[in-house]
Protein backbone atom coordinates (compact mmCIF):
# COMPACT_ATOMS: atom_id res chain seq x y z
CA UNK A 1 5.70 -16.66 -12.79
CA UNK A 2 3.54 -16.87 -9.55
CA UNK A 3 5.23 -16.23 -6.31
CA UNK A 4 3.26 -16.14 -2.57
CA UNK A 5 3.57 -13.48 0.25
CA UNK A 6 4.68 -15.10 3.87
CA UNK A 7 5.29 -12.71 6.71
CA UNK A 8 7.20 -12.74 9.91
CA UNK A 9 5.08 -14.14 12.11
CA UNK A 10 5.77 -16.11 15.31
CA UNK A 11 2.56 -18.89 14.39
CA UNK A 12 3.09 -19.47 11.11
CA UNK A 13 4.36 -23.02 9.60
CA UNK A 14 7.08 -21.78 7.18
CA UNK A 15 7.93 -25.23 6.18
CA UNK A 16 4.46 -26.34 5.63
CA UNK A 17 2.83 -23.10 3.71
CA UNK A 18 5.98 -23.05 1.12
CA UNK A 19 5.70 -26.88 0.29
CA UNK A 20 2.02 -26.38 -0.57
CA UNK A 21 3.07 -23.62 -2.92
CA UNK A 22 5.30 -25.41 -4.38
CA UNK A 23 3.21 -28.24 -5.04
CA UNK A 24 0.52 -26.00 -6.60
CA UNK A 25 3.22 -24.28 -9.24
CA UNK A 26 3.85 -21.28 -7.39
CA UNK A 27 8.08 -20.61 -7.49
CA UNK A 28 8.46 -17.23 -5.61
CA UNK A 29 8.48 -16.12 -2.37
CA UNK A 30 7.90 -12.35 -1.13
CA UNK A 31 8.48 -10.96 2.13
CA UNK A 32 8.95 -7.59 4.40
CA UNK A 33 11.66 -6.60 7.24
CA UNK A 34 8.56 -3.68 7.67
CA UNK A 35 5.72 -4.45 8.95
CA UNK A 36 3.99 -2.57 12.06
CA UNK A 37 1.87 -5.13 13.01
CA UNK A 38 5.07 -7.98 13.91
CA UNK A 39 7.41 -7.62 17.02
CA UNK A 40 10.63 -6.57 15.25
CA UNK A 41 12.66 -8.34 17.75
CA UNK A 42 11.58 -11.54 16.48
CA UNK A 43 12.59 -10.73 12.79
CA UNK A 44 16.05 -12.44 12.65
CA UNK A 45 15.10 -15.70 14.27
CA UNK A 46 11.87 -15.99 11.94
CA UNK A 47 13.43 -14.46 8.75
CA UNK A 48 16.14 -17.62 9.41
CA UNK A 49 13.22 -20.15 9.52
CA UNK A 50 11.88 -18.51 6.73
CA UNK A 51 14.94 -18.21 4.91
CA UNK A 52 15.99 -22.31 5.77
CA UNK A 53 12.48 -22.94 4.32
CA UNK A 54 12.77 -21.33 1.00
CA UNK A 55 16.24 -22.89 -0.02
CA UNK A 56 14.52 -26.50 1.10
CA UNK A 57 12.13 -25.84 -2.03
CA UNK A 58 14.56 -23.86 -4.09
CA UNK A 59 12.46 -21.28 -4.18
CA UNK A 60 13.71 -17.19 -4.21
CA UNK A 61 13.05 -15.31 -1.49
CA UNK A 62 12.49 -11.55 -2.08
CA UNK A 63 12.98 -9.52 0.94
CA UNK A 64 10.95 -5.29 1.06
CA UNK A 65 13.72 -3.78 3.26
CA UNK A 66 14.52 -0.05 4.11
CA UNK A 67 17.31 1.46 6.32
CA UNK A 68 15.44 1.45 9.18
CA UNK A 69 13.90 -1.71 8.50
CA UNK A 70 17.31 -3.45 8.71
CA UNK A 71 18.77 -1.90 12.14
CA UNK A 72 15.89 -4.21 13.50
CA UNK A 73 18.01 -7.19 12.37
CA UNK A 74 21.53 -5.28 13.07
CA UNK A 75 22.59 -4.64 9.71
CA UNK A 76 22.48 -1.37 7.60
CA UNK A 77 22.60 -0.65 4.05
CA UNK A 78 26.58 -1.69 3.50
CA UNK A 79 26.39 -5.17 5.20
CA UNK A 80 22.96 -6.04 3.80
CA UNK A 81 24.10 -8.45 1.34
CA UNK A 82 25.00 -10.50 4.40
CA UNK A 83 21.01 -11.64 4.30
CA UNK A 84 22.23 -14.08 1.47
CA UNK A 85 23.23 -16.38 4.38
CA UNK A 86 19.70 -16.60 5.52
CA UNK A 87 18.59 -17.37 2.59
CA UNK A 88 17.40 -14.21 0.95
CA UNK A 89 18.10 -14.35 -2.88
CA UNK A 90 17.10 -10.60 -3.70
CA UNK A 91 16.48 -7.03 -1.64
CA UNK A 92 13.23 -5.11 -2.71
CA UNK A 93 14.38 -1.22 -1.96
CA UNK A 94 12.50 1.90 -1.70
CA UNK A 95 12.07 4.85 0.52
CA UNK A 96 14.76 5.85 2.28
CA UNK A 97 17.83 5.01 0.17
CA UNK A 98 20.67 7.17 -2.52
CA UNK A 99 20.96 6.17 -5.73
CA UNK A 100 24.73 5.05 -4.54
CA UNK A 101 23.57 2.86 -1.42
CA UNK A 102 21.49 1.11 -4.21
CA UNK A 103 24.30 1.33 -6.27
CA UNK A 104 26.31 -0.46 -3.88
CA UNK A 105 23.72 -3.29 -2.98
CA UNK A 106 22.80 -4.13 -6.73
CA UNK A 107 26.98 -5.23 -6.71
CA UNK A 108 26.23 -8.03 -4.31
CA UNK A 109 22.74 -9.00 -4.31
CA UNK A 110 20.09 -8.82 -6.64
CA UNK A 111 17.88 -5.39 -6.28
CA UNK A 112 14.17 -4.82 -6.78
CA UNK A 113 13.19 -1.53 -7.69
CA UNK A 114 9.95 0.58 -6.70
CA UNK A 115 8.12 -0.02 -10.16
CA UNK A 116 6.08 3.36 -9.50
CA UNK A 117 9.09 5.85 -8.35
CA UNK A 118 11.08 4.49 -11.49
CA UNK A 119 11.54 7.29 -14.06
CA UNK A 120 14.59 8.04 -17.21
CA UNK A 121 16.80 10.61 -14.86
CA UNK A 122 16.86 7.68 -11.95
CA UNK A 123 17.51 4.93 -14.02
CA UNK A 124 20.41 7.15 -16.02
CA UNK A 125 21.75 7.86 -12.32
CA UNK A 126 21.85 4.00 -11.52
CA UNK A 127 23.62 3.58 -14.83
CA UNK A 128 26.22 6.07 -13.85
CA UNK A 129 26.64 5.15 -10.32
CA UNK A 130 27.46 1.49 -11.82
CA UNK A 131 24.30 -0.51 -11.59
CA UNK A 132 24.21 -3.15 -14.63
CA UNK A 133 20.34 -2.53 -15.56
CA UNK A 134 20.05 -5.78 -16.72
CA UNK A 135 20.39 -7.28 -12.81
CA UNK A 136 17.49 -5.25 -11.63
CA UNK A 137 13.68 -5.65 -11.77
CA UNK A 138 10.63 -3.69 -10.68
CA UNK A 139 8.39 -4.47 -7.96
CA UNK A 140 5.62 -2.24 -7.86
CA UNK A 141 3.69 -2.43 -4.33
CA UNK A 142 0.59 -3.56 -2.88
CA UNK A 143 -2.00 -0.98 -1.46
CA UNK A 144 -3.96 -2.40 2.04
CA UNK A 145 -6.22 1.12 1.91
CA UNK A 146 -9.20 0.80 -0.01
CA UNK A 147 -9.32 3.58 -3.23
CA UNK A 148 -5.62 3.43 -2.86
CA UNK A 149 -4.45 1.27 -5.47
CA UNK A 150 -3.53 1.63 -9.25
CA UNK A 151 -5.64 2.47 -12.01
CA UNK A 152 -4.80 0.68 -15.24
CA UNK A 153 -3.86 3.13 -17.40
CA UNK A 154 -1.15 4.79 -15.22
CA UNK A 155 -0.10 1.15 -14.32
CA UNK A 156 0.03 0.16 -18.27
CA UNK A 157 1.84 3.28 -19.24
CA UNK A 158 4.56 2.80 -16.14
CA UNK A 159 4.96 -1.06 -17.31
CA UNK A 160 5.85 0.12 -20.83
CA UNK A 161 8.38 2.36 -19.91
CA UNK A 162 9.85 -0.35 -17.54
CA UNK A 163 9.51 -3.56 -20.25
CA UNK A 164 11.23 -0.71 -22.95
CA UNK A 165 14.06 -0.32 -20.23
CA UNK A 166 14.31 -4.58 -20.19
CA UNK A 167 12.79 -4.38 -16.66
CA UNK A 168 11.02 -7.73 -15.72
CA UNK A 169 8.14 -6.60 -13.52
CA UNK A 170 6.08 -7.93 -10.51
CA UNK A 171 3.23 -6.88 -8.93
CA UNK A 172 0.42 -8.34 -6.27
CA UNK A 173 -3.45 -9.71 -6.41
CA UNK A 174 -5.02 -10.25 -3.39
CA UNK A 175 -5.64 -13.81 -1.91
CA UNK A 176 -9.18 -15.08 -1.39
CA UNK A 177 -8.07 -16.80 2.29
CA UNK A 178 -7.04 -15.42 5.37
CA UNK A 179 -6.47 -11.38 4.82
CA UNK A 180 -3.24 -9.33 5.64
CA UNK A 181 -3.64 -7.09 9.01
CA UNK A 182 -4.56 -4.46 10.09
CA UNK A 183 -7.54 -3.81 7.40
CA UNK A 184 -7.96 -7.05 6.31
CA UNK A 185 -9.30 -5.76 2.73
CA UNK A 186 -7.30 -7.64 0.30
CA UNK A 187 -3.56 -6.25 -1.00
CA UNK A 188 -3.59 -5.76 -4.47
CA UNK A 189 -1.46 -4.00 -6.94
CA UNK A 190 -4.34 -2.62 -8.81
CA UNK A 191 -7.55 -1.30 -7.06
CA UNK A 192 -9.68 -2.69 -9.46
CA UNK A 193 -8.54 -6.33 -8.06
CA UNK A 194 -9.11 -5.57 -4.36
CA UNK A 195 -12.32 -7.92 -4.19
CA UNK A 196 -11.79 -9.31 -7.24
CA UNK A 197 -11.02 -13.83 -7.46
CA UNK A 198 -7.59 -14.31 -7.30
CA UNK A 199 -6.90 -16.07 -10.19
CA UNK A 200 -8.63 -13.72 -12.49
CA UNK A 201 -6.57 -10.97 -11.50
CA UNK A 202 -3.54 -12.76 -12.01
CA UNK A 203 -4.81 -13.85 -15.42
CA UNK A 204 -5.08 -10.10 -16.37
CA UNK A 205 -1.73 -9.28 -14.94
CA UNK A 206 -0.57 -11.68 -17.51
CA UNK A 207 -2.62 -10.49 -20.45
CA UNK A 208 -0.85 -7.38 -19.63
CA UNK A 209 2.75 -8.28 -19.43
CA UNK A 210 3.09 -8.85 -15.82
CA UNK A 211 5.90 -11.07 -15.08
CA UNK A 212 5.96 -12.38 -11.63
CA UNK A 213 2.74 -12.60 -9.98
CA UNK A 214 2.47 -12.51 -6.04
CA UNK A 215 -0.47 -13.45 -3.84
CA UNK A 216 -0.52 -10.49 -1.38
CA UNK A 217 -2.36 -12.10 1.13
CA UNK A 218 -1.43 -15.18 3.45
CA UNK A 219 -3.24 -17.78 1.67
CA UNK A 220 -5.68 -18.49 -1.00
CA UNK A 221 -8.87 -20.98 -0.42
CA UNK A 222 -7.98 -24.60 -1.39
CA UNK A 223 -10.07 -24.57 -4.83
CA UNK A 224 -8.22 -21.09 -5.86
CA UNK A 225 -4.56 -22.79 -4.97
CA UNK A 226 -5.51 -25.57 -7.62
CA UNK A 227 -6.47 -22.97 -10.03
CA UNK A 228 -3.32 -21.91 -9.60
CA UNK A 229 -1.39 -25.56 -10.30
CA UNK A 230 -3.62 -26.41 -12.98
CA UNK A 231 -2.44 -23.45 -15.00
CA UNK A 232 0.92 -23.88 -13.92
CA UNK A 233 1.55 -27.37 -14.84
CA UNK A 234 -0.66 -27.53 -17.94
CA UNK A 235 -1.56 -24.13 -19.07
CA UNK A 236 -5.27 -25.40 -18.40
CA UNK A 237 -8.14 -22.91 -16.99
CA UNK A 238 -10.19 -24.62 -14.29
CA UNK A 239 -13.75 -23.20 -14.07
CA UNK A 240 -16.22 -24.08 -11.13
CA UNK A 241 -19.67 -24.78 -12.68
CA UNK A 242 -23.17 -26.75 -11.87
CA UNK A 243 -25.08 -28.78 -13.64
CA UNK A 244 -28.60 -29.51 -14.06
CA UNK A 245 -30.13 -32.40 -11.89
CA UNK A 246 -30.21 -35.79 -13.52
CA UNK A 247 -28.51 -34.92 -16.38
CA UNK A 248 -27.31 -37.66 -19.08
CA UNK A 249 -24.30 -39.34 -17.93
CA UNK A 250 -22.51 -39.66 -21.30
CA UNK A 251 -23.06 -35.45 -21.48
CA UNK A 252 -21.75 -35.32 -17.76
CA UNK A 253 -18.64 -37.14 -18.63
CA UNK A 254 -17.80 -35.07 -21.83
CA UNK A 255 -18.36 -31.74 -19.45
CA UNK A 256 -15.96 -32.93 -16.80
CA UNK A 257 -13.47 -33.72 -19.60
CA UNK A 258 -10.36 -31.13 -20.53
CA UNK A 259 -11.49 -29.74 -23.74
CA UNK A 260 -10.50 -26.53 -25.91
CA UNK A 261 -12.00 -23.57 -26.91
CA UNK A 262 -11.87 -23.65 -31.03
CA UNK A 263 -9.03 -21.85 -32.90
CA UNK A 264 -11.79 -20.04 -34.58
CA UNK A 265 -13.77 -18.84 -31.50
CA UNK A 266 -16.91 -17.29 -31.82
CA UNK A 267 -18.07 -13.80 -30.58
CA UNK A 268 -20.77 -15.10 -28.56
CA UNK A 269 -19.86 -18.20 -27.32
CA UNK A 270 -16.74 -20.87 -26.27
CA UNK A 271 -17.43 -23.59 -28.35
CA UNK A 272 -16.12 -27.05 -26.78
CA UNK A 273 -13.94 -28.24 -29.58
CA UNK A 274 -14.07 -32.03 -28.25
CA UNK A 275 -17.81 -32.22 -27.41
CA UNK A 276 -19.77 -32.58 -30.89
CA UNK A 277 -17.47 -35.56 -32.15
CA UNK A 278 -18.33 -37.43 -28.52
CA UNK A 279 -22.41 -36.37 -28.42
CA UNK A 280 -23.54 -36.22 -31.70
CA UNK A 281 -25.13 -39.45 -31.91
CA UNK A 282 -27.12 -38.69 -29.11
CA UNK A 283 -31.08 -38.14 -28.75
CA UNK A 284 -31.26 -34.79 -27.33
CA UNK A 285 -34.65 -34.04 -27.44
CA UNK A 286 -35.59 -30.27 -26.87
CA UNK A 287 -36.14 -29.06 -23.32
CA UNK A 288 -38.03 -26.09 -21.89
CA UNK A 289 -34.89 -24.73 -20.07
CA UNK A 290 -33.42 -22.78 -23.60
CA UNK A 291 -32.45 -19.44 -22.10
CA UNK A 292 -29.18 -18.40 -22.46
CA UNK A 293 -27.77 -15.62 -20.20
CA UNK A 294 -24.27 -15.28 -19.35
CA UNK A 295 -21.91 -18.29 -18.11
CA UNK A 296 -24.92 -20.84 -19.08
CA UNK A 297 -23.60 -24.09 -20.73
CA UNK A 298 -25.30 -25.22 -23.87
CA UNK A 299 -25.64 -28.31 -25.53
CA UNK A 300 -27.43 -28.21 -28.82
CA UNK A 301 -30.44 -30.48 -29.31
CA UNK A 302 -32.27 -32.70 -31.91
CA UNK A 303 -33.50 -29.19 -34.15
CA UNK A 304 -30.10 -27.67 -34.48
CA UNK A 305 -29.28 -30.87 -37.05
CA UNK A 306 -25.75 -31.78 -38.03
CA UNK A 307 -24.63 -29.44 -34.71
CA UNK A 308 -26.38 -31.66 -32.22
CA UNK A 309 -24.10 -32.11 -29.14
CA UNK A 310 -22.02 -29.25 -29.61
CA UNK A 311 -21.54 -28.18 -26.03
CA UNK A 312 -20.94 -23.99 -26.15
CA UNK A 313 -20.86 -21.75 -23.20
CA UNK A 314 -22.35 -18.37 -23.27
CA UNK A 315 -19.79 -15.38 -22.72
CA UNK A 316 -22.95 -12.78 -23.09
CA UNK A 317 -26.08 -12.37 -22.59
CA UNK A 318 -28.01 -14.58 -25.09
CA UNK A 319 -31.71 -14.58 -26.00
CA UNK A 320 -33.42 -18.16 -25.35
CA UNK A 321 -32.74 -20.67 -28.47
CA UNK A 322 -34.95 -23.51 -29.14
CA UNK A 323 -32.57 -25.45 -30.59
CA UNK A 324 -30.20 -25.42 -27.57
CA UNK A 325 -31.16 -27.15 -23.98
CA UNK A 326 -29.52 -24.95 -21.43
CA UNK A 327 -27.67 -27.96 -19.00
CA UNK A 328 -25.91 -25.92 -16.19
CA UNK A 329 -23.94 -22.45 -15.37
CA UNK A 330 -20.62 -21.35 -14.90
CA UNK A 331 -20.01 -19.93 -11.25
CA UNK A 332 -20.04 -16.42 -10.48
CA UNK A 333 -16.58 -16.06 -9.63
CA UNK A 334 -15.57 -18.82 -12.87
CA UNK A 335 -17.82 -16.09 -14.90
CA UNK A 336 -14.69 -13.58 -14.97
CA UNK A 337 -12.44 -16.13 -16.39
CA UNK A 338 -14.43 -16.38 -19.23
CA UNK A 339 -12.40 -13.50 -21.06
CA UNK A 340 -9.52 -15.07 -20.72
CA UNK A 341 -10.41 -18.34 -23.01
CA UNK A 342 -8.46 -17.56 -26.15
CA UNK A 343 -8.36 -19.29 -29.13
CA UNK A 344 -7.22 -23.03 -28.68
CA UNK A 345 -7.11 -21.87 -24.36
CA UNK A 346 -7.85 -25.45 -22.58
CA UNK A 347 -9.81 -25.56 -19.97
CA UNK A 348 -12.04 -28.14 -17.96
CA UNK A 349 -15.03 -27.60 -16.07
CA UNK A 350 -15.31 -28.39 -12.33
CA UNK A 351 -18.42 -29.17 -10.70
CA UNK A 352 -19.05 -27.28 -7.23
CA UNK A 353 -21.44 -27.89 -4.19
């Protein structure tokens, strides 16, 4: 489902940045024969580092190529497939090429179609011209100028005509580490994403049918990578918070512990499914601190009777309770994952400096 971005650079540890990824979940790999900013002399050499990297791992490696793109690396559109001994798995195609040249490359090696440029008369061409729909996807691209990226509802209605088709799709959220040259402002499918955390954009990509996910930029920041392999490997949100000083240690422990949001969930608040059972014999004795804006964490006191030590967190703005002891906040960036705990949704809470 998630995939990273690694580009032909001279510096850059292949080896080292894919075995990361693929310790923190992430099982795709997408790269580009054009970029202006690299030395296109260096492409083969790197793209066969690159290439002996990825099949180390096992992991794809998706290749944004054009005519012109290729003559840097001496092949053209009819010998292309010969990038499978490098260890390129598919060929993302777009300006540039005939229906038939794609055609002709979707017969040896797997094709990845512009995801915007793909409309009913070019797909019924492809299907004419020979091309098994089935063996291609969409790709749709990622936008380095600011204002230039997607809006949903064109990006929704394209993705509907593609998943009707039985397109999968992909598409890019920026990375929250070092940022792609030459603007350095993030490289995101969707404008709305451009400055947006990582993993929260790739949670909405999901929530809207998405089906790979790519990290646009180089890298992502340690704490968003194990965002990333936490979901992954156990479909578990992680969510940065802190916590009031001196707080109980039986009430720290039961925050720091996985827990669920309830099957019923409430409109106002994610009620810790785990936390009433393991505090309710508590004293909590009433506190000052009851206010209750967004992304505050909760823990119901001595007046709130049979719910004492229900632990909720607020997903609105609240007015202040007396019967609840606000105990800590959710962190800013944390706040926008909020929406995404569904019914049942695990998560854990993860306390930050």
């Amino acid at each position: 489902m998630f995939g990273i971005s690694i580009y032909l650079s001279s510096n850059h540890d292949f080896e080292t940045t894919i075995q990361q990824a693929s310790k923190n979940g992430f099982s795709l790999i997408f790269s580009s024969l054009h970029i202006p900013e690299e030395n296109p002399a260096n492409y083969r050499h790197l793209l066969t580092r690159l290439g002996a990297a990825a099949k180390m791992h096992e992991m794809p490696l998706i290749l944004d190529i054009s005519a012109e793109s290729l003559a840097h690396i001496s092949l053209t559109i009819d010998n292309a497939d010969q990038l499978t001994d490098l260890g390129v798995t598919g060929l993302r195609v777009d300006y540039g090429l005939t229906t038939d040249e794609i055609a002709k490359l979707a017969k040896k090696i797997k094709v990845y179609l512009n995801a915007s440029t793909i409309d009913q008369p070019f797909l019924e061409a492809l299907v004419q011209a020979g091309v098994d729909i089935s063996q291609v996807e969409a790709f749709h691209n990622y936008y380095p100028k600011p204002h230039t990226g997607l809006d949903v509802p064109f990006f929704q209605k394209t993705n509907d005509f593609l998943h009707h088709h039985g397109l999968k799709i992909a598409a890019f959220v920026p990375g929250d580490g070092e940022k792609r040259q030459p603007l350095f402002e993030g490289l995101p499918t969707l404008e709305k994403h451009r400055y947006s955390h990582p993993f929260a954009s790739a949670l909405e990509l999901v929530a809207l049918g998405i089906d790979h996910i790519y990290i646009g930029d180089p890298s992502l920041q340690t704490q968003t990578a194990e965002q990333f392999a936490t979901f992954t490997k156990n479909d578990m949100l992680l969510l940065d918070c802190k916590l009031i000083p001196n707080l109980d240690l039986p009430i720290q422990k039961r925050l720091l512990t996985p827990d669920n949001n309830r099957m019923d969930p409430a409109r106002d608040l994610i009620r810790l499914e785990k936390s009433r059972p393991a505090l309710a014999k508590l004293d909590i004795a009433p506190t000052s601190s009851n206010v209750r804006p967004i992304g505050s964490i909760l823990i119901d006191n001595n007046l709130f009777g049979r719910y004492r030590g229900e632990v909720t967190i607020a997903i609105r703005d609240l007015p202040s309770e007396p019967k609840t002891n606000n105990i800590g906040h959710i962190a800013p960036e944390s706040i926008t994952l909020l929406p995404f705990i569904k019914p049942g949704q695990a998560f854990q809470l993860r306390l930050r400096n």
